[in-house]
Protein backbone atom coordinates (compact mmCIF):
# COMPACT_ATOMS: atom_id res chain seq x y z
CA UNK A 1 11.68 -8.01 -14.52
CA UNK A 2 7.73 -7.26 -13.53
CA UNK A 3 5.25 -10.41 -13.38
CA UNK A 4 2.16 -10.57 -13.42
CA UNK A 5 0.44 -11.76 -9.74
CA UNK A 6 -2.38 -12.99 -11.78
CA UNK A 7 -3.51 -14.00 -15.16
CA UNK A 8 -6.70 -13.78 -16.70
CA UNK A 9 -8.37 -17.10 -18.13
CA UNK A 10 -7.76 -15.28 -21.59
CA UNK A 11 -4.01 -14.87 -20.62
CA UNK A 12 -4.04 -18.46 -19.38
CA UNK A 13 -5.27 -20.02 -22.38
CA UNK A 14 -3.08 -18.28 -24.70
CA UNK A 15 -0.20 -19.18 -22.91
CA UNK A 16 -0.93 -23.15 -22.45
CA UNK A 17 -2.71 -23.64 -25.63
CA UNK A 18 -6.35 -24.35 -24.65
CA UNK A 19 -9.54 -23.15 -24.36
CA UNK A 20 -10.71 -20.76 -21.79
CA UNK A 21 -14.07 -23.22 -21.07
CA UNK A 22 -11.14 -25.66 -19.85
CA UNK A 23 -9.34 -23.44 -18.14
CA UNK A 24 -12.19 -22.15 -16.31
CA UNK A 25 -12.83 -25.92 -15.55
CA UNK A 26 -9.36 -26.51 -14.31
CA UNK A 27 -9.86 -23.20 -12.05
CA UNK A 28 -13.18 -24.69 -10.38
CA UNK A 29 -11.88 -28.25 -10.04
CA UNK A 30 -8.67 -26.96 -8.15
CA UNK A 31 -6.33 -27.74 -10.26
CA UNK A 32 -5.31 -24.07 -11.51
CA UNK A 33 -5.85 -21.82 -8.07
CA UNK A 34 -6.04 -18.11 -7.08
CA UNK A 35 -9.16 -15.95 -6.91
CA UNK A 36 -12.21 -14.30 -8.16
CA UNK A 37 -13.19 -10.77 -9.18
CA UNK A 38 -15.69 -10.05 -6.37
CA UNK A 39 -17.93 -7.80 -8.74
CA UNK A 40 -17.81 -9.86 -12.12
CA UNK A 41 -17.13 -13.59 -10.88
CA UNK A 42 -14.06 -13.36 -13.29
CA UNK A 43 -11.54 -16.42 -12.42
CA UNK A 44 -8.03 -15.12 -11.75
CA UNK A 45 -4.90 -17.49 -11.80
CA UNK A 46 -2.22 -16.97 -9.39
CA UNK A 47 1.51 -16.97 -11.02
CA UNK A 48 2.65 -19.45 -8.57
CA UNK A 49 -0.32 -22.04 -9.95
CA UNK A 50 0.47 -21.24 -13.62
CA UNK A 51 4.11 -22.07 -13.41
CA UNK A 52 3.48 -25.26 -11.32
CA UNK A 53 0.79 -26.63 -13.62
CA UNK A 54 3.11 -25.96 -16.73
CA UNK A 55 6.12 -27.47 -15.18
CA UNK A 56 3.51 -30.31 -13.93
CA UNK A 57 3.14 -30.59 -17.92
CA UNK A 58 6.26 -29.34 -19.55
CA UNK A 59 5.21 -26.37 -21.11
CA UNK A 60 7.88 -23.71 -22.26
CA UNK A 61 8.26 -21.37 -19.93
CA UNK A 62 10.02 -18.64 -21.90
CA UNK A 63 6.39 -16.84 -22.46
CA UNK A 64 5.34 -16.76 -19.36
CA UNK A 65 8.67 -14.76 -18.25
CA UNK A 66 8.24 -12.20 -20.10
CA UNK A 67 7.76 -9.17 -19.07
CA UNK A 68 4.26 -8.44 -18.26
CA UNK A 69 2.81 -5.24 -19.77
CA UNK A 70 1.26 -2.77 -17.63
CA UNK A 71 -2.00 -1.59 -17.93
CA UNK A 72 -3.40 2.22 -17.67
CA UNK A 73 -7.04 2.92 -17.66
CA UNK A 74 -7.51 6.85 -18.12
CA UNK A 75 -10.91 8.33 -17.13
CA UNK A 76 -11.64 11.59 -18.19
CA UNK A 77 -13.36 13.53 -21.51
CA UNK A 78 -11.40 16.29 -21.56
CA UNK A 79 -9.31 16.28 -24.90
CA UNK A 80 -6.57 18.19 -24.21
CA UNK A 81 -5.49 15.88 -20.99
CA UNK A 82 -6.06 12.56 -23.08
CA UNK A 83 -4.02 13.93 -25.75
CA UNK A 84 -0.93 14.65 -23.40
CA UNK A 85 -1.47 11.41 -21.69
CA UNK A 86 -1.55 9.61 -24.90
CA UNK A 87 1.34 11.72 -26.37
CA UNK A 88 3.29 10.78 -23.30
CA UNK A 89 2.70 7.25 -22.92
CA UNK A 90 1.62 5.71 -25.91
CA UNK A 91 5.06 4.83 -27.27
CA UNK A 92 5.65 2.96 -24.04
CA UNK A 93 5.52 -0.58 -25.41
CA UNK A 94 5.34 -2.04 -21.59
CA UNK A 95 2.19 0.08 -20.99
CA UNK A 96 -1.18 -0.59 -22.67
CA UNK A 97 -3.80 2.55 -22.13
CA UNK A 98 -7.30 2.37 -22.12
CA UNK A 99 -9.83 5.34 -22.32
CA UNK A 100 -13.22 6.25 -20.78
CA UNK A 101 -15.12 9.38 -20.67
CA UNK A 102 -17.30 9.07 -16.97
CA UNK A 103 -16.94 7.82 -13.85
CA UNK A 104 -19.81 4.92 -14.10
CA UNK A 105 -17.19 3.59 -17.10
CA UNK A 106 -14.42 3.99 -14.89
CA UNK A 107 -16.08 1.89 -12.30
CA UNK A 108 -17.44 -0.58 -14.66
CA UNK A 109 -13.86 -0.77 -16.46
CA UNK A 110 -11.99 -1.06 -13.30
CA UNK A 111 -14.02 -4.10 -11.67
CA UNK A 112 -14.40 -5.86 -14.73
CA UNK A 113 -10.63 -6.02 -15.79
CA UNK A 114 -8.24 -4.98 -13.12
CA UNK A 115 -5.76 -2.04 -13.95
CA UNK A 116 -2.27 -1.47 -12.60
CA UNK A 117 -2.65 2.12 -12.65
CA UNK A 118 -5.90 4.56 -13.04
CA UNK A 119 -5.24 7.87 -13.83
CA UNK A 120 -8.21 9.76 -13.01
CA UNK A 121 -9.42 13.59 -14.17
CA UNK A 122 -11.22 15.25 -11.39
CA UNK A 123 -13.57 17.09 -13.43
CA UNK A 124 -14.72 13.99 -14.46
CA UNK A 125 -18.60 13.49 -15.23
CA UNK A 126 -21.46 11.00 -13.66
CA UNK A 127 -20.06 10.95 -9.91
CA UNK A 128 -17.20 12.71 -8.49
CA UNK A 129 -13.65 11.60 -8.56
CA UNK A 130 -13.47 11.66 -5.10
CA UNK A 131 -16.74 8.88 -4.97
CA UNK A 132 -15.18 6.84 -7.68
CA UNK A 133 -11.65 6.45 -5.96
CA UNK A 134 -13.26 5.67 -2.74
CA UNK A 135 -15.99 3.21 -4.16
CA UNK A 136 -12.80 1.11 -5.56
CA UNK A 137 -10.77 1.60 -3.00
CA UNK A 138 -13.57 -0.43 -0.82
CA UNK A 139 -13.02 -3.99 -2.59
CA UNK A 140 -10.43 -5.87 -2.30
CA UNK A 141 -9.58 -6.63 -5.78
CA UNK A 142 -8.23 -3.11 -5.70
CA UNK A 143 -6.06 -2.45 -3.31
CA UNK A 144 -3.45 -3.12 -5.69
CA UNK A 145 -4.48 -0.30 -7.90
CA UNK A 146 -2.38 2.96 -8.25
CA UNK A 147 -4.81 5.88 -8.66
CA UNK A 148 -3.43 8.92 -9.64
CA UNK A 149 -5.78 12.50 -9.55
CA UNK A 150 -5.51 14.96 -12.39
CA UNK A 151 -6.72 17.90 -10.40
CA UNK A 152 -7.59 21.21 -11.91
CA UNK A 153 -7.50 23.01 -8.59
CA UNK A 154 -4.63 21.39 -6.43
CA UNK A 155 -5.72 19.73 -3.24
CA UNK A 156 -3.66 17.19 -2.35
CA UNK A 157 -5.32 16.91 1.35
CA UNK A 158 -8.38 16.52 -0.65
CA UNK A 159 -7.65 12.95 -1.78
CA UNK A 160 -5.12 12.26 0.52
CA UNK A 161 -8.14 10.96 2.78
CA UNK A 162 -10.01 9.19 -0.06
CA UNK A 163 -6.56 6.77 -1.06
CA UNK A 164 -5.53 8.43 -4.32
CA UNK A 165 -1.97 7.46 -4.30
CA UNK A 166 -0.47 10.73 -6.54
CA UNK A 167 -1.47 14.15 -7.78
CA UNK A 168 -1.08 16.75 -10.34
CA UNK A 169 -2.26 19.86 -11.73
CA UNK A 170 -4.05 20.37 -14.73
CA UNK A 171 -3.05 23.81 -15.60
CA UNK A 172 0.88 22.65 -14.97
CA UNK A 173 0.88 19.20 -16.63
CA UNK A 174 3.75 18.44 -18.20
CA UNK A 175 4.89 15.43 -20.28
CA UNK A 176 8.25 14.76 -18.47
CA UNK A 177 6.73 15.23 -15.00
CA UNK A 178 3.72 13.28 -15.81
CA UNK A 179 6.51 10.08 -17.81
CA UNK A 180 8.08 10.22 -14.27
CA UNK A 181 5.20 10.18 -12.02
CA UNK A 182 3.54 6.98 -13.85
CA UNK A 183 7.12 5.63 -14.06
CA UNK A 184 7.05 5.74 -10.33
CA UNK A 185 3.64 4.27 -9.68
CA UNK A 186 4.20 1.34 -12.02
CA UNK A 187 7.76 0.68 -10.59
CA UNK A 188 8.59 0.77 -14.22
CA UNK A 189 12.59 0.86 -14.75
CA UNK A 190 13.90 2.49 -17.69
CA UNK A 191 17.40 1.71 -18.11
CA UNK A 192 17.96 2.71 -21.06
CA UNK A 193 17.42 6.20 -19.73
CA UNK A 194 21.44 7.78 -17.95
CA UNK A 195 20.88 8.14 -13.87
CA UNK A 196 21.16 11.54 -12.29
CA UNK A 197 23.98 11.50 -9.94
CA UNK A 198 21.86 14.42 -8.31
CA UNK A 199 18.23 15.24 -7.77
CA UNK A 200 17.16 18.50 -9.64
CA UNK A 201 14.56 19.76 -7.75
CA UNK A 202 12.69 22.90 -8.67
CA UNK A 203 13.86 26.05 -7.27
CA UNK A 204 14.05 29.63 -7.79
CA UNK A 205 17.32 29.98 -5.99
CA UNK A 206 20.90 28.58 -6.67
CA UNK A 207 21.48 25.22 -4.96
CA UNK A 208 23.89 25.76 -2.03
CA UNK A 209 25.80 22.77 -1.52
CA UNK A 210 25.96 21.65 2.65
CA UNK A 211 27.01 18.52 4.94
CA UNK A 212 24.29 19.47 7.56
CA UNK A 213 23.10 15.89 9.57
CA UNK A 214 19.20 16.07 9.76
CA UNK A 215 16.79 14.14 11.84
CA UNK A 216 14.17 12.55 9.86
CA UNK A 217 10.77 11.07 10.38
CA UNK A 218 8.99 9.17 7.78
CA UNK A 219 4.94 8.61 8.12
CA UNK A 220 2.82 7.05 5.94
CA UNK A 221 0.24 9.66 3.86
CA UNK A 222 -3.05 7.68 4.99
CA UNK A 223 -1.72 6.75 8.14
CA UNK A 224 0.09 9.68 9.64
CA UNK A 225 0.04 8.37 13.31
CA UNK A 226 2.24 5.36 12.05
CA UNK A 227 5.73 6.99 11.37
CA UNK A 228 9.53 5.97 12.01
CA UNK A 229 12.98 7.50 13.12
CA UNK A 230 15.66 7.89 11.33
CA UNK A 231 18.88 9.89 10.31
CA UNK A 232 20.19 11.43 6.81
CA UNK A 233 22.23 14.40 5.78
CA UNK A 234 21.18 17.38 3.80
CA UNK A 235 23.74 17.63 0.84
CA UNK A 236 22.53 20.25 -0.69
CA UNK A 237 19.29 22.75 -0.50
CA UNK A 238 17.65 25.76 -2.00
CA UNK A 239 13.90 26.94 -1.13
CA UNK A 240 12.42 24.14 -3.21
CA UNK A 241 13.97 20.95 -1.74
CA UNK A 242 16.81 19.30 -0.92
CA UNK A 243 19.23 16.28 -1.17
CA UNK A 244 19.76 13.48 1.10
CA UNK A 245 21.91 11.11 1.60
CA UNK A 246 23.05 8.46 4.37
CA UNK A 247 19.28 7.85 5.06
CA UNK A 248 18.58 5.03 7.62
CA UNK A 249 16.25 4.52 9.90
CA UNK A 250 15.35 2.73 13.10
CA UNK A 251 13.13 -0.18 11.48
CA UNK A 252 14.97 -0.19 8.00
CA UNK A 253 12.38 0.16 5.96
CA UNK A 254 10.53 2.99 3.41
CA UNK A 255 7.05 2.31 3.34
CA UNK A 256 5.33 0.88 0.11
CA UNK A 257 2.28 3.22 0.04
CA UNK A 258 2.40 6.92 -0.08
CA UNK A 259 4.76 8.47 2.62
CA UNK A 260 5.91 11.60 3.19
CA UNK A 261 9.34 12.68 5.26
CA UNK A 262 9.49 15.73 8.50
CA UNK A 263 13.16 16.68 8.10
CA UNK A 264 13.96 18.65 11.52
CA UNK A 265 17.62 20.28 11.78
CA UNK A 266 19.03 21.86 14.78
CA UNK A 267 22.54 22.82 13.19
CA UNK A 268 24.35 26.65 12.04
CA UNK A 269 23.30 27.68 10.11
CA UNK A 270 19.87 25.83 10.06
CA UNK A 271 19.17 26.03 13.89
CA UNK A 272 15.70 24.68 14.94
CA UNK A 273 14.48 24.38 11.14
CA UNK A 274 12.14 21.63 9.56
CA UNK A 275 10.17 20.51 6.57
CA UNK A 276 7.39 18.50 5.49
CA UNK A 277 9.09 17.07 2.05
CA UNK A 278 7.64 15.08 -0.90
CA UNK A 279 10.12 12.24 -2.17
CA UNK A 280 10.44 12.79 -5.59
CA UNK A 281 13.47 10.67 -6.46
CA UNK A 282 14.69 7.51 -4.28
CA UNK A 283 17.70 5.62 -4.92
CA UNK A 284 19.52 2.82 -3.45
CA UNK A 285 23.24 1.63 -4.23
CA UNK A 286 24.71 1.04 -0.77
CA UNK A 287 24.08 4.19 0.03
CA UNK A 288 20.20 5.52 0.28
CA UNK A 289 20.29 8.91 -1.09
CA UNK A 290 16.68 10.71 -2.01
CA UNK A 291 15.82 14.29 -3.12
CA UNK A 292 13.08 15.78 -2.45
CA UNK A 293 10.62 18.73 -2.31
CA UNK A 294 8.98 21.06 0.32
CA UNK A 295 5.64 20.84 0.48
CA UNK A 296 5.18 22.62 4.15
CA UNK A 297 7.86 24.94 5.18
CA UNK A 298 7.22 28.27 6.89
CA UNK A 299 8.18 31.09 5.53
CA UNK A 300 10.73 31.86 8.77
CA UNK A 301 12.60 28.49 7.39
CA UNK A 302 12.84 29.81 4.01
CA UNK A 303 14.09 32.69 4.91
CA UNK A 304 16.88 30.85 6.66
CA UNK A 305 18.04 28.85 3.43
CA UNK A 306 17.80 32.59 1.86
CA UNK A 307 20.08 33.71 4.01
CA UNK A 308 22.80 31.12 3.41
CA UNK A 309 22.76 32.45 0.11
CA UNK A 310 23.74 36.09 1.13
C-alpha cells in the first residue's frame, strides 16, 4: 500500500472535516508541520503530522489509509500520443491524468500542484523539453518527480544528462510497453495481473537457455562514476537481452534512481564478452532474478551469442 508523503490543505480538510482557512492556520501555528511549495507558497502536510494530529483527536483513520491515487500530468498537443496515453491509462482507477498542451503549462502545472509522474512529449511547444525537465529538476519540490520523455527521434544520452528518468519512441509507442513503463515509475503493483516466471525480452533469435556466472557492475545513469560490484548468472540469452539470476552485490543494494548494469563474462563459450543492459524487469523472492536488454553490445559480442545458436 502507497501513501501519500504529503497532503495538500484541500486533502487535509476533507479528511478531518474543516476548513482549509483553519488548516492553513494550524500549518502556520505549528501544530500541523511539513513544508511549502517554494514557487506558489502552497502549505504541504507531512503524513507523519496528519496521523499524529488525528490520533491527538480521535479521528478515523480508515481514510487516511487508503491508498493514495497517483497523479500523471501529460504535456504535449499532439493528439495521437494523448489518445494512446489516455487509452492506456485512463481506466487505471489509482492514477488520475491531467493534460496540457506547452511547456509554460507544464511548468506552471507542475509547481503549482506537485505530480508523481510527468510524462513529457519532446516536440512539445513554448520551450524545449529538454529546458522544461531541467528547469524542474532545479527545485527541490521536484526531485520526487518521475519524468518520462516521449521522444520522436530516440536519444536517450540526450536526456540522460538533463534528469529525465525514462524514454520512449514515438513512432514505436505501444500501449503494453508504455502500461509497464509508468507501472514502473509509479512503483504501482498490479496483482491482479499473473507473474512471469521469465523475462521475455525482445529478440530476433531463439532464446538459448545457459548457466554462465557473469560479473556485474551496476552504476547509476546520472552518476556513472558511482557504481558497485557484484555477481549474477546469465540463465538464458539471445541478441536482445538476457536473464539473470543469483544477483548480489558487494553493498547490497540496487539504486533508487535510474541505473544501468555492465555484464562482463569471461566463460566458453562467452570468453571476454560484455554488455551495457537496460533492466527491464526486477524481481525479488529470495532470490534476485532481473531480465534485461542490450542497449551497447558490439557487434563481435553478438556474433558470439549467434554462434551458440549454430
Amino acid at each position: 500500500m502507497v501513501l501519500k508523503e504529503f497532503y495538500t490543505t484541500g486533502d487535509v480538510a476533507q479528511l478531518v472535516n474543516i476548513s482549509r482557512a483553519t488548516v492553513s492556520r494550524k500549518f502556520d501555528a505549528g501544530i500541523l508541520r511539513g513544508k511549502k511549495n517554494p514557487i506558489t507558497g502552497e502549505r504541504l502536510i507531512s503524513y507523519e503530522s496528519l496521523l499524529s494530529f488525528m490520533m491527538q483527536y480521535d479521528l478515523p483513520l480508515k481514510d487516511l489509509s487508503k491508498k493514495a491515487q497517483k497523479s500523471i500530468i501529460l504535456g504535449s498537443s499532439d493528439e495521437q500520443l494523448i489518445s494512446i496515453v489516455n487509452q492506456t491509462l485512463s481506466g487505471e482507477e489509482d492514477i488520475k491524468i491531467y493534460t496540457v498542451s506547452s511547456g509554460y503549462d507544464v511548468l506552471i502545472m507542475c509547481s503549482k500542484d506537485p505530480t508523481d509522474l510527468l510524462i513529457i512529449d519532446d516536440e512539445i511547444t513554448d520551450i524545449s523539453c529538454a529546458e522544461a525537465v531541467k528547469s524542474l529538476k532545479r527545485f527541490d519540490e521536484q526531485k520526487s518527480m518521475k519524468i518520462l520523455c516521449i521522444m520522436k527521434t530516440y536519444n536517450p544520452d540526450k536526456f540522460m544528462e538533463i534528469g529525465a528518468d525514462e524514454f520512449l519512441a514515438k513512432d514505436t509507442l505501444e500501449k503494453a510497453n508504455l502500461a509497464k513503463t509508468v507501472s514502473l515509475l509509479l512503483r504501482i503493483d498490479k496483482e491482479t495481473q499473473p507473474v512471469r516466471k521469465k523475462f521475455d525480452h525482445d529478440r530476433r533469435s531463439p532464446r538459448i537457455s545457459v548457466n554462465i556466472p557473469t560479473k556485474l557492475e551496476v552504476f547509476r545513469v546520472n552518476a556513472p562514476h558511482l557504481s558497485e560490484q557484484g555477481n549474477a548468472r546469465v540463465k538464458d540469452i539471445s541478441l536482445g537481452g538476457a536473464y539473470l539470476s543469483q544477483i548480489s552485490l558487494d553493498r547490497g543494494s540496487i539504486p533508487s534512481e535510474a541505473f544501468r548494469f555492465l555484464l562482463r563474462i569471461d566463460k566458453p563459450p562467452l570468453n571476454d564478452w560484455q554488455a551495457e543492459c537496460k533492466v527491464a524487469r526486477l524481481q525479488a523472492d529470495g532470490d534476485i532474478t532481473a531480465g534485461v536488454q542490450f542497449v551497447n553490445i558490439s557487434q563481435q559480442n553478438k556474433d558470439k551469442i549467434a554462434d551458440m545458436d549454430m
